[in-house]
PDB file of N, CA and C in Angstrom:
ATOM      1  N   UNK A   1      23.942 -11.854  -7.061  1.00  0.00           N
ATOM      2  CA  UNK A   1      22.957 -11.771  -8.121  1.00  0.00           C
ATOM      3  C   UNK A   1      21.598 -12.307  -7.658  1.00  0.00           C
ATOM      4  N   UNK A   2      21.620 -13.286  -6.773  1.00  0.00           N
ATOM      5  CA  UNK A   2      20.579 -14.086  -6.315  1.00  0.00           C
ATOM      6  C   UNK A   2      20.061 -13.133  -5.382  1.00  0.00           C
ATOM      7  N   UNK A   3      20.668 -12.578  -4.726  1.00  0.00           N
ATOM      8  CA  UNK A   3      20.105 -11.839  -3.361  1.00  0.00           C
ATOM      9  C   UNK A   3      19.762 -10.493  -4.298  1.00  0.00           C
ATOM     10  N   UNK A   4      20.394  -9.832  -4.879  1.00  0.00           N
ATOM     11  CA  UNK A   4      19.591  -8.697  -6.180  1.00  0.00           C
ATOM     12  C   UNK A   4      17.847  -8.925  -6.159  1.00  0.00           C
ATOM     13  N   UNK A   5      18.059  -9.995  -7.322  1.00  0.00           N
ATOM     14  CA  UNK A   5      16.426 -10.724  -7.789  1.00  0.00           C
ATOM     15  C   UNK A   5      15.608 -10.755  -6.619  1.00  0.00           C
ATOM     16  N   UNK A   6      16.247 -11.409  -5.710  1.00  0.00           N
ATOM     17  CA  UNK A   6      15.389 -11.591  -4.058  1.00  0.00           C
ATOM     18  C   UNK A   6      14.729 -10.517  -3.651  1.00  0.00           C
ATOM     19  N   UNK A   7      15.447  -9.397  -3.369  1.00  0.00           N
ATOM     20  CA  UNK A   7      15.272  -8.123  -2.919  1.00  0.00           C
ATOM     21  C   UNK A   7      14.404  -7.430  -3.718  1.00  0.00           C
ATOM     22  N   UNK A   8      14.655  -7.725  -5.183  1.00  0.00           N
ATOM     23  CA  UNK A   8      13.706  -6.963  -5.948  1.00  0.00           C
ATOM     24  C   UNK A   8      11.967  -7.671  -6.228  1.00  0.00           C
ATOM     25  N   UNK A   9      12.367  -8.944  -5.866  1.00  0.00           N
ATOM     26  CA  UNK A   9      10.588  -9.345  -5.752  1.00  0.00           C
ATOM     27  C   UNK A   9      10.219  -9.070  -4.582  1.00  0.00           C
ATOM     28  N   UNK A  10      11.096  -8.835  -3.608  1.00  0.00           N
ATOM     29  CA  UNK A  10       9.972  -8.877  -2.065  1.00  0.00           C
ATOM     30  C   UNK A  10      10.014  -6.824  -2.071  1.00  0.00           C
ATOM     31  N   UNK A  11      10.451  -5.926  -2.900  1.00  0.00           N
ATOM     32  CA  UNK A  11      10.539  -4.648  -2.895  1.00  0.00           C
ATOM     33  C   UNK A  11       9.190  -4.650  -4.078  1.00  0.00           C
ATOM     34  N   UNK A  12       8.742  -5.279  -4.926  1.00  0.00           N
ATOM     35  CA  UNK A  12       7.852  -5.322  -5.417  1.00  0.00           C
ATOM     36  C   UNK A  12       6.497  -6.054  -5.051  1.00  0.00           C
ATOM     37  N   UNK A  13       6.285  -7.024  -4.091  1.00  0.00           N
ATOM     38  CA  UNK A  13       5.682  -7.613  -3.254  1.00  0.00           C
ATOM     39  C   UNK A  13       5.151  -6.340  -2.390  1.00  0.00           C
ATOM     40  N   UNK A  14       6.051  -5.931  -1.661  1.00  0.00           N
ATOM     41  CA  UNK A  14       5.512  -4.931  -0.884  1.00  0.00           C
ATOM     42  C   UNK A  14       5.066  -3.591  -1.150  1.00  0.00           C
ATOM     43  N   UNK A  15       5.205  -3.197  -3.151  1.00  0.00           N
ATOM     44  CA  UNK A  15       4.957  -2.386  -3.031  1.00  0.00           C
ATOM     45  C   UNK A  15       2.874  -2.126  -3.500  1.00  0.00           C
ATOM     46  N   UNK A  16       3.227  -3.957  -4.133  1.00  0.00           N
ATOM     47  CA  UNK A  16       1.656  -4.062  -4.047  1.00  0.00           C
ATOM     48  C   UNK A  16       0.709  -4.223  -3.127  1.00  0.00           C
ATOM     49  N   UNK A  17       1.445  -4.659  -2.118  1.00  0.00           N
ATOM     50  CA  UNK A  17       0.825  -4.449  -0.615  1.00  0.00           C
ATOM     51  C   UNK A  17       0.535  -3.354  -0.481  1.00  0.00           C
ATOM     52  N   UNK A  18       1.044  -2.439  -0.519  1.00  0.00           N
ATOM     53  CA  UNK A  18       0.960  -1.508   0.067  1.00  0.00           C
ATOM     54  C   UNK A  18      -0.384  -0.294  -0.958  1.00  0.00           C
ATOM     55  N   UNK A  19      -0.579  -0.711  -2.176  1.00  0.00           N
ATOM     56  CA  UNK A  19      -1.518  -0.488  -2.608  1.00  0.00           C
ATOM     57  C   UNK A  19      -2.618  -1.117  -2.900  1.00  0.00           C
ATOM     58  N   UNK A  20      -2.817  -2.268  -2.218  1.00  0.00           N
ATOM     59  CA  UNK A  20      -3.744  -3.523  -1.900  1.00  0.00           C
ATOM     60  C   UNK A  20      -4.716  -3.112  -0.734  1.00  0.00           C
ATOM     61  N   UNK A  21      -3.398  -2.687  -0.037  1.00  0.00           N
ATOM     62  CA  UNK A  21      -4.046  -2.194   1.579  1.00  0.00           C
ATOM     63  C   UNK A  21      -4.798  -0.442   1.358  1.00  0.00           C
ATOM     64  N   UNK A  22      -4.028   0.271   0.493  1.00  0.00           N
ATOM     65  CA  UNK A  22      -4.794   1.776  -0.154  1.00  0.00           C
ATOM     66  C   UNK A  22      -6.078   1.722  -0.746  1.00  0.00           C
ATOM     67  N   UNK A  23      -6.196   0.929  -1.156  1.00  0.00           N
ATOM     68  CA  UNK A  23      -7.272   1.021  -2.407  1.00  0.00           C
ATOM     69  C   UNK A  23      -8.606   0.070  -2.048  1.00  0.00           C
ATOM     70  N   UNK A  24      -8.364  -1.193  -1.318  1.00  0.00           N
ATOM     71  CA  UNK A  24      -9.417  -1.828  -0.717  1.00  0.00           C
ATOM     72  C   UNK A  24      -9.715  -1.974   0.594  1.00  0.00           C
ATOM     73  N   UNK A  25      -9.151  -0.915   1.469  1.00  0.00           N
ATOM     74  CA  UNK A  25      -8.790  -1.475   2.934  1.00  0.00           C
ATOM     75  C   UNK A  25      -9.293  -0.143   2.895  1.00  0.00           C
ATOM     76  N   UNK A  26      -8.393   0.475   3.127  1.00  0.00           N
ATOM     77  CA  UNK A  26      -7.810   1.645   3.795  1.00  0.00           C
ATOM     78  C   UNK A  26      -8.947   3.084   3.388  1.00  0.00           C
ATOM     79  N   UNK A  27      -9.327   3.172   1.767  1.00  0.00           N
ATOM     80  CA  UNK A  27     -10.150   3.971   1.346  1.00  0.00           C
ATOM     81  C   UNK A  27     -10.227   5.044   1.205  1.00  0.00           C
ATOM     82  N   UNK A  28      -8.947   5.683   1.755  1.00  0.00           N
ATOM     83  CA  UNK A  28      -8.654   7.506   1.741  1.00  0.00           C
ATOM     84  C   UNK A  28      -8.874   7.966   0.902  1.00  0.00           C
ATOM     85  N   UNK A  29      -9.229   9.337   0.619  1.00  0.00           N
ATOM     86  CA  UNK A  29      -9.241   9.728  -0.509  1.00  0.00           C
ATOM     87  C   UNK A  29      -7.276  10.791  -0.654  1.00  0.00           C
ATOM     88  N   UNK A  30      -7.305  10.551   0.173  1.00  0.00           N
ATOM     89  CA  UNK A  30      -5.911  11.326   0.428  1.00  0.00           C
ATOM     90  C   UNK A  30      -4.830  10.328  -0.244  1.00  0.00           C
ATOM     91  N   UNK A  31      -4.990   9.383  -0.468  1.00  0.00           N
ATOM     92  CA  UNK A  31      -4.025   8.086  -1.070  1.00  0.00           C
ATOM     93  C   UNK A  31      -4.076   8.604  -2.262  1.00  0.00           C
ATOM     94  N   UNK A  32      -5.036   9.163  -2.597  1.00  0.00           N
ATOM     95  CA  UNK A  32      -5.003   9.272  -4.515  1.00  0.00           C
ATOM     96  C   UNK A  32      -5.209  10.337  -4.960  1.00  0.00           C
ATOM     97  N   UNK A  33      -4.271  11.436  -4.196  1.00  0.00           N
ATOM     98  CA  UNK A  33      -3.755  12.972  -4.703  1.00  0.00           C
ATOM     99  C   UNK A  33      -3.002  12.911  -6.138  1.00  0.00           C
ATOM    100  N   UNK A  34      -2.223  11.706  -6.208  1.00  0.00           N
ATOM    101  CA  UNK A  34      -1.583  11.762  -7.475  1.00  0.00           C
ATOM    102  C   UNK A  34      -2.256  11.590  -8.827  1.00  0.00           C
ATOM    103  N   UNK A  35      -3.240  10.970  -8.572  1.00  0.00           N
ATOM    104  CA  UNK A  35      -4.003  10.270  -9.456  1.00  0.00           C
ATOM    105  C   UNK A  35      -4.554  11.513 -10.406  1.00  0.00           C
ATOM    106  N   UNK A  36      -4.915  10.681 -11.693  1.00  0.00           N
ATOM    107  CA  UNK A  36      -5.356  11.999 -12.435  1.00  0.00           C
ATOM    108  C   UNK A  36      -6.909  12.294 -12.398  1.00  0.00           C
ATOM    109  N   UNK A  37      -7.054  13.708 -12.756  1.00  0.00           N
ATOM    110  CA  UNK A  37      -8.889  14.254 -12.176  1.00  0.00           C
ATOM    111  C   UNK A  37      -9.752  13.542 -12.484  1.00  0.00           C
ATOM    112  N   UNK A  38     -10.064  12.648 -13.836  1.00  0.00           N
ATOM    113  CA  UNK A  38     -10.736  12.295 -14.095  1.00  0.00           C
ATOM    114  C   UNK A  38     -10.774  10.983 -13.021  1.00  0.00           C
ATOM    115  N   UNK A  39     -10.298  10.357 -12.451  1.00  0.00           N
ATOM    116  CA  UNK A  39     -10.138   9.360 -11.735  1.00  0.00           C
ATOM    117  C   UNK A  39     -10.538   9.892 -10.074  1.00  0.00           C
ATOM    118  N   UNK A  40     -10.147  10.797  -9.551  1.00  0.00           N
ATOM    119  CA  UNK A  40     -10.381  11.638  -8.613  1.00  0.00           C
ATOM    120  C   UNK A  40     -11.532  12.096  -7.993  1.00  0.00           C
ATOM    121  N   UNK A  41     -12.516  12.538  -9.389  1.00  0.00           N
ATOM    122  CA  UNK A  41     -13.880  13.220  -9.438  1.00  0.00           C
ATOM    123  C   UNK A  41     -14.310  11.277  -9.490  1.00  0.00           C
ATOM    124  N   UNK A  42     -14.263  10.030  -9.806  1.00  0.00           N
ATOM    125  CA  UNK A  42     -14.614   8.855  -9.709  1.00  0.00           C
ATOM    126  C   UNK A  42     -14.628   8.019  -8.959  1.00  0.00           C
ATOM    127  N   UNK A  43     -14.196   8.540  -7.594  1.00  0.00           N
ATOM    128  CA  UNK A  43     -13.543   7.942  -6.430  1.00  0.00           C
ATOM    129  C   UNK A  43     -14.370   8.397  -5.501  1.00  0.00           C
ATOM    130  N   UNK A  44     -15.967   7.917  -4.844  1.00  0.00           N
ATOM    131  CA  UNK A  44     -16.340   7.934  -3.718  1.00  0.00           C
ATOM    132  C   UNK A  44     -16.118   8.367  -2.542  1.00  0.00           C
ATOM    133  N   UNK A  45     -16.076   8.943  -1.700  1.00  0.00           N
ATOM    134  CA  UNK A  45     -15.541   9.256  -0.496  1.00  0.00           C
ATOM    135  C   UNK A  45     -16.682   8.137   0.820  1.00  0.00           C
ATOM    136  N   UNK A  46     -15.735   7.547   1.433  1.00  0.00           N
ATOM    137  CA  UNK A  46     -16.611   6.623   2.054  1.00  0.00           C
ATOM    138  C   UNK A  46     -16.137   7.082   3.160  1.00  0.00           C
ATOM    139  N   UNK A  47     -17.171   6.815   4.408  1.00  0.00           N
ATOM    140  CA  UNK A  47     -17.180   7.640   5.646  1.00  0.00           C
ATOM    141  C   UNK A  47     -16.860   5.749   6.059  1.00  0.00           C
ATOM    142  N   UNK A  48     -17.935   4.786   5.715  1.00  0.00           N
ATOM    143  CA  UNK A  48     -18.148   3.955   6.569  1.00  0.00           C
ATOM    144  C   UNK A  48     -17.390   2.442   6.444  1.00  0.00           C
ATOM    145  N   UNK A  49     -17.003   1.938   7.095  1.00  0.00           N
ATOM    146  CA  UNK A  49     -15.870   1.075   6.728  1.00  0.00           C
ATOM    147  C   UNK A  49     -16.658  -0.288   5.910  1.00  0.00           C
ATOM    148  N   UNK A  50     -15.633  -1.008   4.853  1.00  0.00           N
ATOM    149  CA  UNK A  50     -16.761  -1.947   4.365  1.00  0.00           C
ATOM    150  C   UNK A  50     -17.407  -3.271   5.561  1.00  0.00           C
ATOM    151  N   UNK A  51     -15.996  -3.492   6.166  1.00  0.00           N
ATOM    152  CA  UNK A  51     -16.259  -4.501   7.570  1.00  0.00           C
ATOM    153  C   UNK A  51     -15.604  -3.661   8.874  1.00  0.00           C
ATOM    154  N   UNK A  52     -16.176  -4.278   9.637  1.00  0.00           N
ATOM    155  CA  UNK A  52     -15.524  -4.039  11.394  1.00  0.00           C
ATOM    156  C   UNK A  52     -14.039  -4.534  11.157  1.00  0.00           C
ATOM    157  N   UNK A  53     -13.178  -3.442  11.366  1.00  0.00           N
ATOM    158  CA  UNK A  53     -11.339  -3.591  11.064  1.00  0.00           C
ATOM    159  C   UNK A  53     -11.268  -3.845  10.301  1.00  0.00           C
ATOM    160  N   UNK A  54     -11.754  -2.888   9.114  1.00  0.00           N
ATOM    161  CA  UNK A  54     -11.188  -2.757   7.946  1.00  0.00           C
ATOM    162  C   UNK A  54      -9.943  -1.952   7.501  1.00  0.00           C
ATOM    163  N   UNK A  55     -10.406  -0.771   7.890  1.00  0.00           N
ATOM    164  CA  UNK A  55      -8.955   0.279   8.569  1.00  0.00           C
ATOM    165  C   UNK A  55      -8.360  -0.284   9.131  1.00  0.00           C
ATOM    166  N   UNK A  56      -8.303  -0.629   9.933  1.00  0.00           N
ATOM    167  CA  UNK A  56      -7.277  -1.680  10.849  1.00  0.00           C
ATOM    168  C   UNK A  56      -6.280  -2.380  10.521  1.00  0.00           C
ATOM    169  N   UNK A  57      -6.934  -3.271   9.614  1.00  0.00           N
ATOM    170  CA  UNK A  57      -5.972  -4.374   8.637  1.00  0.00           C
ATOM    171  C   UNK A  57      -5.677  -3.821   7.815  1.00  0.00           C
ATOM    172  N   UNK A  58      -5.656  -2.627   6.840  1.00  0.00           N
ATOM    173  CA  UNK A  58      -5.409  -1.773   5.802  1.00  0.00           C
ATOM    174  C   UNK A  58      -4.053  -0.713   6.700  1.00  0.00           C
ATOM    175  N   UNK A  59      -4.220  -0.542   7.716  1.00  0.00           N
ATOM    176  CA  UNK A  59      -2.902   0.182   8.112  1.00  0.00           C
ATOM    177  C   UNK A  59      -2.011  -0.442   8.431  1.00  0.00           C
ATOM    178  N   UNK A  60      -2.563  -1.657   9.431  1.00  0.00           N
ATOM    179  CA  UNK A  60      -1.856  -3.238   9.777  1.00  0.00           C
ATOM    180  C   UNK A  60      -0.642  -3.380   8.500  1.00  0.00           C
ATOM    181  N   UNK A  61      -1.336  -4.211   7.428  1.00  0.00           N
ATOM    182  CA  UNK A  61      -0.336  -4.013   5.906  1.00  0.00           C
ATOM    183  C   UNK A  61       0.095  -2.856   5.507  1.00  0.00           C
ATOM    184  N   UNK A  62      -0.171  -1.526   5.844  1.00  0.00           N
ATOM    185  CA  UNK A  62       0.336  -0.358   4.949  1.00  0.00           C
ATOM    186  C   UNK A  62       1.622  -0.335   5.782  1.00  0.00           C
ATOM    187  N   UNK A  63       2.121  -0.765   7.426  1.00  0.00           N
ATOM    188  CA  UNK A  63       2.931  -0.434   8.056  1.00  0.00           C
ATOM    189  C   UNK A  63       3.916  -1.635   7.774  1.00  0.00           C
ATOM    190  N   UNK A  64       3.134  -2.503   7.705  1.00  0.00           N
ATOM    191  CA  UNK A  64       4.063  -4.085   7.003  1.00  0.00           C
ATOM    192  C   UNK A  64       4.956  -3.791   5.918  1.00  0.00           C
ATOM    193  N   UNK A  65       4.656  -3.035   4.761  1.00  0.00           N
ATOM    194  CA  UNK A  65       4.942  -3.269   3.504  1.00  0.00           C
ATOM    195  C   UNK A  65       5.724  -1.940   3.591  1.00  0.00           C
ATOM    196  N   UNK A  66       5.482  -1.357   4.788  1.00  0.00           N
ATOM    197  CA  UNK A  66       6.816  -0.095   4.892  1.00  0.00           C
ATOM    198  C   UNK A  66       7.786  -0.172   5.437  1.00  0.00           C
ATOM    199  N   UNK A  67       7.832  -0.924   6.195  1.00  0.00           N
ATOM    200  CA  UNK A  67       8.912  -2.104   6.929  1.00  0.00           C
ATOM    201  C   UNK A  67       8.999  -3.028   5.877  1.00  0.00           C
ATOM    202  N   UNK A  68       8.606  -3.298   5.426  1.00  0.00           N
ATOM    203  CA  UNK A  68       9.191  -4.444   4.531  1.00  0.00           C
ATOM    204  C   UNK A  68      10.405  -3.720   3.420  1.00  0.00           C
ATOM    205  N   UNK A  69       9.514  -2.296   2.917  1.00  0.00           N
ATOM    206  CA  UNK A  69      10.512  -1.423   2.215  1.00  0.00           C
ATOM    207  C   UNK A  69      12.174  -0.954   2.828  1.00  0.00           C
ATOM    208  N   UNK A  70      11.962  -0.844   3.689  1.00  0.00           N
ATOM    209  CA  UNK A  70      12.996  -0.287   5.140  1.00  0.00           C
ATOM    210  C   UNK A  70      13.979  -1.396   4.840  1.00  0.00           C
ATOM    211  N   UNK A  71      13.606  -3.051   5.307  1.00  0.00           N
ATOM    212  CA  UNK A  71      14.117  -3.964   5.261  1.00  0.00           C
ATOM    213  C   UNK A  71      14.350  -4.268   4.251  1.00  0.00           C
ATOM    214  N   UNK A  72      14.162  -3.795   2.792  1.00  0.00           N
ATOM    215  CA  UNK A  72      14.920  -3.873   1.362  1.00  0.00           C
ATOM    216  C   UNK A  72      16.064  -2.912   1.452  1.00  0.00           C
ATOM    217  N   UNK A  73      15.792  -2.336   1.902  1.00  0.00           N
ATOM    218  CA  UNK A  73      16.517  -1.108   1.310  1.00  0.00           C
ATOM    219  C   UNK A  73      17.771  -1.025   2.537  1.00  0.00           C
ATOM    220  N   UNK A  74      17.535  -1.262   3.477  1.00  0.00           N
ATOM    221  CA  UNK A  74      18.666  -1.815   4.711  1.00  0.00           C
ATOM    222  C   UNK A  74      19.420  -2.955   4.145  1.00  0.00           C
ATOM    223  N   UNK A  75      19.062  -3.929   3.523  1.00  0.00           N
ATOM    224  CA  UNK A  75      19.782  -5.316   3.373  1.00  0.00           C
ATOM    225  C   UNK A  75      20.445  -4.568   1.962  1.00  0.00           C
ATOM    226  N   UNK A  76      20.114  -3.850   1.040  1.00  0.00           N
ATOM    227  CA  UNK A  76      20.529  -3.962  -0.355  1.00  0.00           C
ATOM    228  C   UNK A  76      21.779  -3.060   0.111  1.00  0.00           C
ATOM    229  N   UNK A  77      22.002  -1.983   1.026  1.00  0.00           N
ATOM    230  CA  UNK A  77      22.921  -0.950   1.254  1.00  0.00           C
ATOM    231  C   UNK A  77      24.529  -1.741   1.784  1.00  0.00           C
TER     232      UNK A  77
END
């Protein structure tokens, strides 16, 4: 039961990572195909990064928090 709860905060941990790293890092506009139009047509397209390794650290965590998913989902099986 303990290891359940466990699994399910660090599967939720990572899944805000992983849109932590989308949305302020990373900047795609390709991240937010799902999103609805009105939100879509509101979304900037930025060529230029906000700092030097910004991308960087935004894929850095996007690959963390997908491994981290991997490693939920390996331990819960």
């Amino acid at each position: 039961m303990i290891l359940t709860i466990f699994l399910t905060i660090i599967f939720c941990v990572a899944i805000t990572l992983m849109m932590f790293s989308a949305v302020a890092f990373i900047q795609d506009k390709k991240f937010f195909s799902s999103a609805p139009k009105e939100a879509q047509e509101a979304i900037l397209p930025r060529e230029k990064e906000l700092f030097y390794g910004a991308r960087t650290i935004g894929w850095t965590l996007m690959i963390f928090s997908f491994l981290m998913i991997l490693g939920v989902g390996f331990i819960s099986i």
